[in-house]
Protein backbone atom coordinates (compact mmCIF):
# COMPACT_ATOMS: atom_id res chain seq x y z
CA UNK A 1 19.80 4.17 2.98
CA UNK A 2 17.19 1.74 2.22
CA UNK A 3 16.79 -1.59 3.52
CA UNK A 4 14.17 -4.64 3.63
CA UNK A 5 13.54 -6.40 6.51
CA UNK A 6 12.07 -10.06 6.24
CA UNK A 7 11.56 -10.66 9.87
CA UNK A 8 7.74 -11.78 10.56
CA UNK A 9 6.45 -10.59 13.45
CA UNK A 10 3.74 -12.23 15.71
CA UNK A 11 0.77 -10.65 13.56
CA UNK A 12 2.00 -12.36 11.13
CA UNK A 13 2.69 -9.23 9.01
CA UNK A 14 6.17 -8.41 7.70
CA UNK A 15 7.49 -4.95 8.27
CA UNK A 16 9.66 -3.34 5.68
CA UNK A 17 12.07 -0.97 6.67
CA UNK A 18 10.96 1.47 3.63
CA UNK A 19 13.96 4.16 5.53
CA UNK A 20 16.79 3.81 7.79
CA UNK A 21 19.32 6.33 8.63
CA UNK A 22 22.60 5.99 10.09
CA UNK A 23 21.78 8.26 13.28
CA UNK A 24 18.78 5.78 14.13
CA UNK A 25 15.72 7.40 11.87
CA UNK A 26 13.84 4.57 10.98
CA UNK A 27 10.30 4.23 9.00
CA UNK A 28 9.04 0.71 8.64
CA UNK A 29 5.51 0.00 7.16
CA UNK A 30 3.76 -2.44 8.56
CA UNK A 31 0.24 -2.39 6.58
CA UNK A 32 0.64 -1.17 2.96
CA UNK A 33 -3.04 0.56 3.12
CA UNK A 34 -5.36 0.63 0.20
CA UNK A 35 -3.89 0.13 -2.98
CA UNK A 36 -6.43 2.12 -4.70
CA UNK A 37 -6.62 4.67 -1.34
CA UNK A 38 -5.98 8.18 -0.61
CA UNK A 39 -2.49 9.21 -0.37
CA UNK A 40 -1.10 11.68 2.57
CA UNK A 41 0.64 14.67 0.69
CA UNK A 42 1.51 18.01 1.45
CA UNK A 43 -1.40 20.17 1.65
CA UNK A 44 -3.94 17.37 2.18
CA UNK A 45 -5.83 17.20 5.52
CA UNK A 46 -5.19 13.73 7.41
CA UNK A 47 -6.66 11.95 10.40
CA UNK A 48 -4.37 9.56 12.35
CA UNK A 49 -4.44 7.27 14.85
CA UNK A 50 -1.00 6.82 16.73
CA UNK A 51 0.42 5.62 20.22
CA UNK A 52 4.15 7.31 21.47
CA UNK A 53 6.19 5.25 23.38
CA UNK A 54 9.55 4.65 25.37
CA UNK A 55 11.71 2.14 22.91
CA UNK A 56 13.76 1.13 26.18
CA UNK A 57 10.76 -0.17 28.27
CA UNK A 58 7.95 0.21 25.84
CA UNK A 59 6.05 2.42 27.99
CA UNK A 60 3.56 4.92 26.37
CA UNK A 61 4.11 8.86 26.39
CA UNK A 62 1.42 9.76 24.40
CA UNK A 63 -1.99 7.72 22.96
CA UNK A 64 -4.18 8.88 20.25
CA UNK A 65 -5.17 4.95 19.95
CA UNK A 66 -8.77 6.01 20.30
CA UNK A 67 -9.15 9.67 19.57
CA UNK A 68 -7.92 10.66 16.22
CA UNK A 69 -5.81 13.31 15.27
CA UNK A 70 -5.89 15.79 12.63
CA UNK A 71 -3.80 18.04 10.63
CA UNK A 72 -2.92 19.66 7.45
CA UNK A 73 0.22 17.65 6.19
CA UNK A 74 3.22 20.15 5.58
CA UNK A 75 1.36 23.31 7.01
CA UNK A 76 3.31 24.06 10.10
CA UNK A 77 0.21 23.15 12.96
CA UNK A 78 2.80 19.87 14.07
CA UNK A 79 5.59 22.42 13.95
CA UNK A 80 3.37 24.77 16.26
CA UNK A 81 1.99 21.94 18.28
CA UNK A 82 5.77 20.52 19.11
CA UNK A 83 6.60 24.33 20.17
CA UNK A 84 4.28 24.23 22.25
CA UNK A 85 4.06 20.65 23.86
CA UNK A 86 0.76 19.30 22.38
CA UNK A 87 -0.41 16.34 20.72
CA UNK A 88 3.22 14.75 21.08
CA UNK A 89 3.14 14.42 17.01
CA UNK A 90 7.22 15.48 16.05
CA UNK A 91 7.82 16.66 12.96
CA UNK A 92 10.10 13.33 12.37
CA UNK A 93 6.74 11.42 12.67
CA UNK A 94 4.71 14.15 10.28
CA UNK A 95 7.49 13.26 7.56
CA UNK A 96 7.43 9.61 8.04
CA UNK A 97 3.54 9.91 7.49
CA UNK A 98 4.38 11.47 4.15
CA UNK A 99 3.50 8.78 1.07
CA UNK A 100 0.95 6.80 3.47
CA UNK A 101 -2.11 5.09 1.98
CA UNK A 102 -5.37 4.92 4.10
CA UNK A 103 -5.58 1.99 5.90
CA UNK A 104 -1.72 1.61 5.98
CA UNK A 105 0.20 1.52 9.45
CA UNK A 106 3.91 2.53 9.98
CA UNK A 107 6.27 2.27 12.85
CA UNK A 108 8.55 5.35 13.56
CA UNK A 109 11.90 4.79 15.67
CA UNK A 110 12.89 8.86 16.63
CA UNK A 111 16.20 9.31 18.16
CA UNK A 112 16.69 11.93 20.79
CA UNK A 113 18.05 14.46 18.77
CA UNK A 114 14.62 14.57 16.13
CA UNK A 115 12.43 13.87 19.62
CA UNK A 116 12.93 15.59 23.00
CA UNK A 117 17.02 15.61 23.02
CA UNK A 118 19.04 16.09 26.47
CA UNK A 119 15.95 18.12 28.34
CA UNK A 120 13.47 15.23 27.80
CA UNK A 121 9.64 16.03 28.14
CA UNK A 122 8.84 16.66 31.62
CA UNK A 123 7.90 13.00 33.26
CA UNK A 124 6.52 11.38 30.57
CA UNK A 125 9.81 11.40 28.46
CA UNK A 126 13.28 11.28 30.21
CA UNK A 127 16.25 12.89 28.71
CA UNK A 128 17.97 11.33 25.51
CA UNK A 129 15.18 9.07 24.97
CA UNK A 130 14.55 7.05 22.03
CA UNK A 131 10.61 7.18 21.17
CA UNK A 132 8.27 4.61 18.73
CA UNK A 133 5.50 5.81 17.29
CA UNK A 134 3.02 3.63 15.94
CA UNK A 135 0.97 5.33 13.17
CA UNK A 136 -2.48 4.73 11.39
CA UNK A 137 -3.74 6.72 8.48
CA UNK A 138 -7.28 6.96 8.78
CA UNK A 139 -8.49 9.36 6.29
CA UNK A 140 -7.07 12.13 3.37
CA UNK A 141 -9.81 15.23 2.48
CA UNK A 142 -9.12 18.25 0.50
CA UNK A 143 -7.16 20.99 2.54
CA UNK A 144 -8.54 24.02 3.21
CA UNK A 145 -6.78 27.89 2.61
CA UNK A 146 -4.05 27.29 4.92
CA UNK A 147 -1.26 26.77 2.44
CA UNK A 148 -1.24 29.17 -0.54
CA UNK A 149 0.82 28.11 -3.25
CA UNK A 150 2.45 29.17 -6.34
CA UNK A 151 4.86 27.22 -8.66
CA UNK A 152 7.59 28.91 -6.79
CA UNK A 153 6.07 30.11 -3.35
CA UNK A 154 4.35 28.60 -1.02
CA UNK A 155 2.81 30.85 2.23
CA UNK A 156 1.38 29.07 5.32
CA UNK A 157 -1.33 31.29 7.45
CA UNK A 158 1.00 31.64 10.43
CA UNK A 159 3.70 33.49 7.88
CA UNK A 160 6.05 30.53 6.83
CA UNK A 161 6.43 31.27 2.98
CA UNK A 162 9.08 29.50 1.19
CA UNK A 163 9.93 30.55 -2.12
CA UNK A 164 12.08 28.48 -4.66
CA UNK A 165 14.99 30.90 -5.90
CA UNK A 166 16.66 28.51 -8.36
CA UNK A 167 15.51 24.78 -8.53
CA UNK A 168 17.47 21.88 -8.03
CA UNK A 169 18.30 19.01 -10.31
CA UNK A 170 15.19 17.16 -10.57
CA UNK A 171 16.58 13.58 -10.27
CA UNK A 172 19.08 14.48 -7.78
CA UNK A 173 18.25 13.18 -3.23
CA UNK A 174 16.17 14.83 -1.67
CA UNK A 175 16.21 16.62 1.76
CA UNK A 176 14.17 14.65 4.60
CA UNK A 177 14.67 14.86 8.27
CA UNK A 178 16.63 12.12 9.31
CA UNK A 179 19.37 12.56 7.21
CA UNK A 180 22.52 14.23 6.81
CA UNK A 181 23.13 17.68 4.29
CA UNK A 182 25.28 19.84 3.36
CA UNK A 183 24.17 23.43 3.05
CA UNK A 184 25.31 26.87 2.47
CA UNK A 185 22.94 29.59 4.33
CA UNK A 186 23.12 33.05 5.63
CA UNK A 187 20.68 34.38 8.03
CA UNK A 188 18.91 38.19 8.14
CA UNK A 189 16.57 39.93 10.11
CA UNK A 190 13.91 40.86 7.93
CA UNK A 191 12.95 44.27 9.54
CA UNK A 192 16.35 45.63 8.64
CA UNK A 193 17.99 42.89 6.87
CA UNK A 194 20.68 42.75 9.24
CA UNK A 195 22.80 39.82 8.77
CA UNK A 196 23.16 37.48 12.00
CA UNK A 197 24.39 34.57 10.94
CA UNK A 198 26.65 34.30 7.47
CA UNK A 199 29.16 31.39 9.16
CA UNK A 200 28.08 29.16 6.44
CA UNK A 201 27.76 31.12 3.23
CA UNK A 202 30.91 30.33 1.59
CA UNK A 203 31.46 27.24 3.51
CA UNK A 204 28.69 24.16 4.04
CA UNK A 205 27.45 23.48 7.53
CA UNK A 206 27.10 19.54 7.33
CA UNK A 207 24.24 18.37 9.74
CA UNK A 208 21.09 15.92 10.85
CA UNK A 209 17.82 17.39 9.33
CA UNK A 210 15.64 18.05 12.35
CA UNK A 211 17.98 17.18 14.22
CA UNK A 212 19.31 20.78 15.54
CA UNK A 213 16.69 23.22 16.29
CA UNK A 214 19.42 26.06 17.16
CA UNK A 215 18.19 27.80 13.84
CA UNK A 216 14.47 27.65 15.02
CA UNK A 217 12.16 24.89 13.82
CA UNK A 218 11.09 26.40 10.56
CA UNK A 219 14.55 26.41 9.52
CA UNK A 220 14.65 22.73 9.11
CA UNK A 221 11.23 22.64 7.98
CA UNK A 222 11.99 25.10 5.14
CA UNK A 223 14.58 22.81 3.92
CA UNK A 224 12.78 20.01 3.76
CA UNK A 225 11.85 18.71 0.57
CA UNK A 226 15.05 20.36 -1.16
CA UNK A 227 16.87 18.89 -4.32
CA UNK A 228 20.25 19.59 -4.01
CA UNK A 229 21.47 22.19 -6.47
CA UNK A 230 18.63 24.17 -5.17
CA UNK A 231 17.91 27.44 -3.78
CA UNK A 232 15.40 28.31 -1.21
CA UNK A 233 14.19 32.17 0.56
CA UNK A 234 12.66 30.66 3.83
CA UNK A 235 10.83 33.58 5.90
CA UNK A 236 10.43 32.58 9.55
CA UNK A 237 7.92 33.46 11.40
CA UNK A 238 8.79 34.40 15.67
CA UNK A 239 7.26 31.07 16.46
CA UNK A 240 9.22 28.83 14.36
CA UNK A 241 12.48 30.57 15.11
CA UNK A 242 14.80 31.78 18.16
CA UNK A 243 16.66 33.77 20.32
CA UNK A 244 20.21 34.33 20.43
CA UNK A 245 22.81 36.91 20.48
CA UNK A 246 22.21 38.94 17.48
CA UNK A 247 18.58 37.92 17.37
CA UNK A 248 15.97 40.10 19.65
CA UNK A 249 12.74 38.30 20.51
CA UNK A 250 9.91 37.99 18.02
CA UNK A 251 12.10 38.55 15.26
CA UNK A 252 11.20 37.55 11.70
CA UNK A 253 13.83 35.97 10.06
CA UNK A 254 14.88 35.34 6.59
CA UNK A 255 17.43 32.28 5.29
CA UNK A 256 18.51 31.72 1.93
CA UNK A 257 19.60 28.17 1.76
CA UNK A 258 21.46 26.13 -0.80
CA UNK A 259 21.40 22.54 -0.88
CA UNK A 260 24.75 21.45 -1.38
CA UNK A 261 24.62 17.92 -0.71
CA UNK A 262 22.71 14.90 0.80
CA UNK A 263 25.49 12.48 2.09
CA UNK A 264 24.68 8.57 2.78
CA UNK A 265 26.85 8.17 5.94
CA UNK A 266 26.50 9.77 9.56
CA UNK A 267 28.99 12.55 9.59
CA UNK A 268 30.20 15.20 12.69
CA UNK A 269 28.08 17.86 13.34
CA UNK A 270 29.74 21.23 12.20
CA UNK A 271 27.95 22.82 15.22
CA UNK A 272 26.56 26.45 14.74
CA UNK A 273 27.70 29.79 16.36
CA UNK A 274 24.19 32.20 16.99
């Protein structure tokens, strides 16, 4: 759902509230950026300046006001670095930097289920908190190696590949995190290509984009960017996935994914059984 927002703020610039989703998701710009400037896409290697905060007291979490920091858009390193508690970049904010000019500034409104959720972040972010982030986009340069792609594969270094099995309709949405799909799936382990998940092959799971990481972070990640109509082979790599009942511990996993649908209104989580 898009919206435009026409309230001026004390800068005296106007944000516009370019997304808005109906679980709280929000990206609003609030400097366009260069016209003629650089563009963040996939692949490209970006320097940001951002600040994390609280959005019920305002208090900051995390401050990269004065030290930028880097990444290659769409590679997987914010994937890794959430995993692993550093930087405080989510993968929400990584998409909502997507489409940014240099010079341009954004405003990112998280809910807890794309941020921290019911655990929270040890001090700094209490449980089921909603977080701001405040984004600059200092700088696009060429990528380097890190993402090899093909017209219908794409392989990160750390193992994510994705591979298009059957595209989707090429004006049809789009998967983002933030909003709601529906998707058929089935899960294997790709030593043996044991199934371990298969719940929702003949049936879609309806859910929130980034929004349940019960699959494993590369999941969602693989999905992102889907047309629906299309088919995706996502192979996870032990770091972007999980542990569960049928799943031993640095497994590699393989989803084929079908993107049945990207609904407008918040729906109930089908939940997922491991």
């Amino acid at each position: 759902m898009e919206l435009r927002s026409t309230t001026k703020h004390k800068s005296g610039t106007i944000p516009s509230v370019i997304f808005s989703n109906t679980n709280g998701y929000k990206l609003e710009e609030l400097v366009k950026g260069k016209p003629d400037g650089k563009k963040a896409v996939p692949g490209a290697r970006i320097s940001v300046r951002y600040i994390g905060k609280l959005q019920k007291n305002g208090k900051i979490f995390v401050d990269y006001s004065k030290t930028p920091f880097e990444f290659i858009l769409g590679s997987g390193e914010v994937l890794q670095a959430f995993e692993f508690g550093v930087g405080g970049f989510l993968p929400g904010v990584e998409s909502g930097v997507e489409g940014m000019l240099v010079g341009g500034k954004r405003r990112i409104t998280v809910p807890p289920l794309m941020g921290y959720g019911k655990g929270g972040d040890g001090k700094l972010v209490p449980p089921n908190a909603w977080l701001v982030f405040e984004v600059e986009l200092l700088d696009v340069s060429a990528g380097s190696s890190m993402i090899e792609a093909t017209s219908d594969v794409t392989t990160h270094d750390n193992g994510l590949t994705i591979e298009v099995l059957v595209k989707g309709k090429p004006d049809g949405k789009i998967a983002v995190l933030g909003k709601w799909i529906r998707a058929l799936y089935t899960g294997k382990l790709q030593k043996n290509g044991e199934i371990f998940d298969s719940k929702f092959s003949k049936r879609p799971k309806t859910f929130c984009l980034g929004g349940d990481h019960k699959l494993g972070l590369g999941f969602s990640f693989g999905i992102t960017g889907m047309h629906v109509g299309e088919i995706r082979k996502i192979t996870v790599p032990p770091v972007y996935g999980f542990v569960g009942k049928r799943v031993p511990r640095h497994a590699w996993l393989v989803f084929q994914v079908e993107l049945v649908e990207v609904v407008d209104d918040e729906v109930v989580d089908d939940g997922n059984d491991e």
